[in-house]
N, C-alpha and C. Protein backbone atom coordinates (compact mmCIF):
# COMPACT_ATOMS: atom_id res chain seq x y z
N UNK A 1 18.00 -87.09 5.61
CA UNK A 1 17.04 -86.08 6.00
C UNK A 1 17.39 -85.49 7.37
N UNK A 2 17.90 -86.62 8.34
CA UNK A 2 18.27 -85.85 9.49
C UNK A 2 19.37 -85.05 9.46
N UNK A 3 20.36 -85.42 9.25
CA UNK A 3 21.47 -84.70 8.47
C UNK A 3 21.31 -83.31 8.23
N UNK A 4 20.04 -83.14 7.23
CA UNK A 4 19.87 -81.67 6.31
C UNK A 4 19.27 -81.02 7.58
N UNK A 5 18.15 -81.50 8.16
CA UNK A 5 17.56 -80.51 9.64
C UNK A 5 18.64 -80.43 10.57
N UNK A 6 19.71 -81.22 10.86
CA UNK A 6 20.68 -80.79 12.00
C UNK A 6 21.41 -79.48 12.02
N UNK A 7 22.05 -79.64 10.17
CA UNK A 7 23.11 -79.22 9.86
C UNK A 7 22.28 -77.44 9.48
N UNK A 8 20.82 -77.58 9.42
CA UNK A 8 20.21 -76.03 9.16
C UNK A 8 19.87 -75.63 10.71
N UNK A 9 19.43 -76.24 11.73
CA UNK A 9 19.17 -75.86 13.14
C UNK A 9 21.09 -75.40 13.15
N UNK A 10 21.95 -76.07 13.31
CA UNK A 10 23.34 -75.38 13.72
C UNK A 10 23.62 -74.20 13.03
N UNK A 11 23.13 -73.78 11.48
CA UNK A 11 23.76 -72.76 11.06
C UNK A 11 22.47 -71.43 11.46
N UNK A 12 21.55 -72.05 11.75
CA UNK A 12 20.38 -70.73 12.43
C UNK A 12 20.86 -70.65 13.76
N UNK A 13 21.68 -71.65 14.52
CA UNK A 13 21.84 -71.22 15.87
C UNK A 13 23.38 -70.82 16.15
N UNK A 14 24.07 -70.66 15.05
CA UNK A 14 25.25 -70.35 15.25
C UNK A 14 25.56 -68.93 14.90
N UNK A 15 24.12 -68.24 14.36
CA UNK A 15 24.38 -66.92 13.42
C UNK A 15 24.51 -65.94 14.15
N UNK A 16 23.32 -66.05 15.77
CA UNK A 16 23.24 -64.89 16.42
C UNK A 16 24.73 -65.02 17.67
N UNK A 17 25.13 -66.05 18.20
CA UNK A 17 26.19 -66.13 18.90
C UNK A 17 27.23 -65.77 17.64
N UNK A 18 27.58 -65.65 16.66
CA UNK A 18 28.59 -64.81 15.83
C UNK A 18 28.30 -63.48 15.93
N UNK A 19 27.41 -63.25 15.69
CA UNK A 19 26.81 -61.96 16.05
C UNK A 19 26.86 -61.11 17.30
N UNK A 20 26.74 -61.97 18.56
CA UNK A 20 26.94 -61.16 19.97
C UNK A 20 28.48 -61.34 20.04
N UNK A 21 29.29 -62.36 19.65
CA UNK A 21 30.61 -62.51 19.43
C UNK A 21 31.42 -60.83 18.62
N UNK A 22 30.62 -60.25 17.48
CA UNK A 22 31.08 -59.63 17.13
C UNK A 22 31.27 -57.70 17.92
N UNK A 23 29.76 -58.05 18.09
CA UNK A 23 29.46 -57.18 18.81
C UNK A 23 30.31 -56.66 20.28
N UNK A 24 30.90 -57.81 20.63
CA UNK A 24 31.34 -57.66 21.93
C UNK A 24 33.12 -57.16 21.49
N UNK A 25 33.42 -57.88 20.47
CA UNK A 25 34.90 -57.70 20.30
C UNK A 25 34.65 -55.59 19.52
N UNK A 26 33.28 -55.39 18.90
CA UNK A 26 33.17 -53.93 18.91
C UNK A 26 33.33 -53.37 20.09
N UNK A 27 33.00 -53.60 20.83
CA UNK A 27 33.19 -52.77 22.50
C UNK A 27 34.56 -53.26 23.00
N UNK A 28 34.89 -54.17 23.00
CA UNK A 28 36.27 -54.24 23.90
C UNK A 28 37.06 -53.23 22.97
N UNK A 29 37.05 -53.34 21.47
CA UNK A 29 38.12 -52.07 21.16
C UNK A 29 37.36 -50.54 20.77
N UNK A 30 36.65 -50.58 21.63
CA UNK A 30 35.93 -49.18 21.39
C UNK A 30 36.67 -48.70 23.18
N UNK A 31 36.62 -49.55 24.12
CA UNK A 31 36.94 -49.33 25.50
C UNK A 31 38.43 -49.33 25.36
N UNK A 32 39.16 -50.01 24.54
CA UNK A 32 40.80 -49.75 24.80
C UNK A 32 41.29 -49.08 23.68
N UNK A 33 40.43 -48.04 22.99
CA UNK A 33 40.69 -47.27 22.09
C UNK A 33 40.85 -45.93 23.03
N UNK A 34 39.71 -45.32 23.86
CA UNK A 34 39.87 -44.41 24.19
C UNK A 34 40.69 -44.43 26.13
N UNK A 35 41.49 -43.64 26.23
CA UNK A 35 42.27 -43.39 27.39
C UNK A 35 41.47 -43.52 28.25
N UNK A 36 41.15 -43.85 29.60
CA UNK A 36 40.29 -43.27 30.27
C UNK A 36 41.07 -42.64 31.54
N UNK A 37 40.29 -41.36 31.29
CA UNK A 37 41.14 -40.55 32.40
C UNK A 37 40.41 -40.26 33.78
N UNK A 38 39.13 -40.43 33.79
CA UNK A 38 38.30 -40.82 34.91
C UNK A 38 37.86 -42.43 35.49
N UNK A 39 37.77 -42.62 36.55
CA UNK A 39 37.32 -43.98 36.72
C UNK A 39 36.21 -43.65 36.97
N UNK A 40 35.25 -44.96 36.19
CA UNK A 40 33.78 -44.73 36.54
C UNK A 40 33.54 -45.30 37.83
N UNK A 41 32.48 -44.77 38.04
CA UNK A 41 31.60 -45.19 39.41
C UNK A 41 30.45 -46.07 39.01
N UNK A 42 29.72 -46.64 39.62
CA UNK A 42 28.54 -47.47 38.90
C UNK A 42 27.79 -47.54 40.17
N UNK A 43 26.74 -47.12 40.08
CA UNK A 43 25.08 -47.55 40.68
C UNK A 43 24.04 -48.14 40.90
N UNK A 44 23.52 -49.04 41.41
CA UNK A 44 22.32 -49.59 41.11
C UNK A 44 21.35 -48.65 41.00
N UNK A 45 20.38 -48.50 40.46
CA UNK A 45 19.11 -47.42 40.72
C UNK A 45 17.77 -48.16 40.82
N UNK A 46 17.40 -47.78 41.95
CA UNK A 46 16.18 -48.74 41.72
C UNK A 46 15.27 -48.17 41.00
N UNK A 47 14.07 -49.06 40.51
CA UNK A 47 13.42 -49.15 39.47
C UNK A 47 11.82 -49.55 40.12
N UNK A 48 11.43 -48.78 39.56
CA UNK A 48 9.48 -49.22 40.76
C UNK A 48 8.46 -49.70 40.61
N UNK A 49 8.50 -50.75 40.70
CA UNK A 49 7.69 -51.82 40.22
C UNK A 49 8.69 -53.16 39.64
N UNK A 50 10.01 -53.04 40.16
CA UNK A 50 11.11 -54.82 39.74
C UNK A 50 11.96 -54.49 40.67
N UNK A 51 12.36 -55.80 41.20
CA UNK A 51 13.09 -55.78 42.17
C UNK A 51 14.42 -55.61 41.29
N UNK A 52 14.41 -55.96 40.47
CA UNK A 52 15.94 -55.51 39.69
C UNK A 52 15.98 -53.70 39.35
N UNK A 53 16.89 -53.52 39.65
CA UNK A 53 17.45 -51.95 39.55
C UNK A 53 18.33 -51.83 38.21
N UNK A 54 18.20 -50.89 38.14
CA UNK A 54 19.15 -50.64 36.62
C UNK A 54 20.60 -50.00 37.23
N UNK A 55 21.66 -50.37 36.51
CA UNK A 55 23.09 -50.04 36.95
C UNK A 55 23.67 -49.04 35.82
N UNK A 56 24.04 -47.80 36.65
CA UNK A 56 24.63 -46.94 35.65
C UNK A 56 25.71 -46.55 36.36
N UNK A 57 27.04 -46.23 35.48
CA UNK A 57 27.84 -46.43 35.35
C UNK A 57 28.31 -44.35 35.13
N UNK A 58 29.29 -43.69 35.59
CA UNK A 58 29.47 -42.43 35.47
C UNK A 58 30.60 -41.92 36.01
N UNK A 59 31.22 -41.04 36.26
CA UNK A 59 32.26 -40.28 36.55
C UNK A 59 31.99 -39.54 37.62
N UNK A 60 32.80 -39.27 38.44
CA UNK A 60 32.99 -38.94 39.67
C UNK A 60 32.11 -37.21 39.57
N UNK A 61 32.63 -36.68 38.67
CA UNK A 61 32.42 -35.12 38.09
C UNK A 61 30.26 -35.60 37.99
N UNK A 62 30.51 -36.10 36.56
CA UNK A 62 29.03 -37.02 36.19
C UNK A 62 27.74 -37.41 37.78
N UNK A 63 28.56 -38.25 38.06
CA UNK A 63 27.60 -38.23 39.80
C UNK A 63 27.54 -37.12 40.70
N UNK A 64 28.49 -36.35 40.91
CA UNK A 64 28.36 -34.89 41.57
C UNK A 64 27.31 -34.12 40.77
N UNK A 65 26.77 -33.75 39.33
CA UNK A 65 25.74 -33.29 38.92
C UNK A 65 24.64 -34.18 38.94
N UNK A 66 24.68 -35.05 38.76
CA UNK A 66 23.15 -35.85 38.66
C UNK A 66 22.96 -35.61 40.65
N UNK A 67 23.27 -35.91 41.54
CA UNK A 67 23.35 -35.76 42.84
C UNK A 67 22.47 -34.56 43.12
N UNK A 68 23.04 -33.12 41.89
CA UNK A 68 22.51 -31.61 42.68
C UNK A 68 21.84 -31.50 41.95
N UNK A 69 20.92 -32.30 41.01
CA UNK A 69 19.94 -31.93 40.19
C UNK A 69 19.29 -32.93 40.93
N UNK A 70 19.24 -34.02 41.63
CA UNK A 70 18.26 -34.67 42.13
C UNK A 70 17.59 -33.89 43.52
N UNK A 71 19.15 -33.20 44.38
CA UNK A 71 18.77 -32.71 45.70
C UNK A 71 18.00 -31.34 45.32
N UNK A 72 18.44 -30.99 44.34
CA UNK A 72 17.34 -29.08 43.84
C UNK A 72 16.11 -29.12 43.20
C-alpha cells in the first residue's frame, strides 16, 4: 500500500517539473533561433504598493520611445 501512494505522489510530482523542463528548453530555442541584432537593456520598474518592481527587458531604440512618451 505504501508502495502504490509513493509511487502516485512521484508521478503527480514529477509531471509539472517535466512540464517547466519543457517549457524552458521552448525558450532557449526560440532565443537561439532568432539573431539578435540589438542588445536588450532591462529595468526594474517600480510597482506601487510591493516593494518588488517588475523587470522589463527592451532595446535601446524600444527605451528611447517609452522614455518620450513618459516625458510628453
Amino acid at each position: 500500500m505504501r508502495i502504490a501512494m509513493f509511487l502516485a505522489a512521484a508521478v503527480t510530482l514529477s509531471a509539472p517539473v517535466a512540464a517547466k523542463s519543457n517549457q524552458l528548453a521552448e525558450a532557449k530555442q526560440e532565443t537561439t533561433a532568432k539573431p539578435s541584432s540589438e542588445k536588450k537593456i532591462c529595468r526594474t520598474i517600480a510597482a506601487t504598493g510591493s516593494r518588488m518592481g517588475d523587470r522589463v527587458c527592451l532595446t535601446k531604440e524600444q527605451w528611447k520611445k517609452v522614455d518620450e512618451e513618459s516625458a510628453g
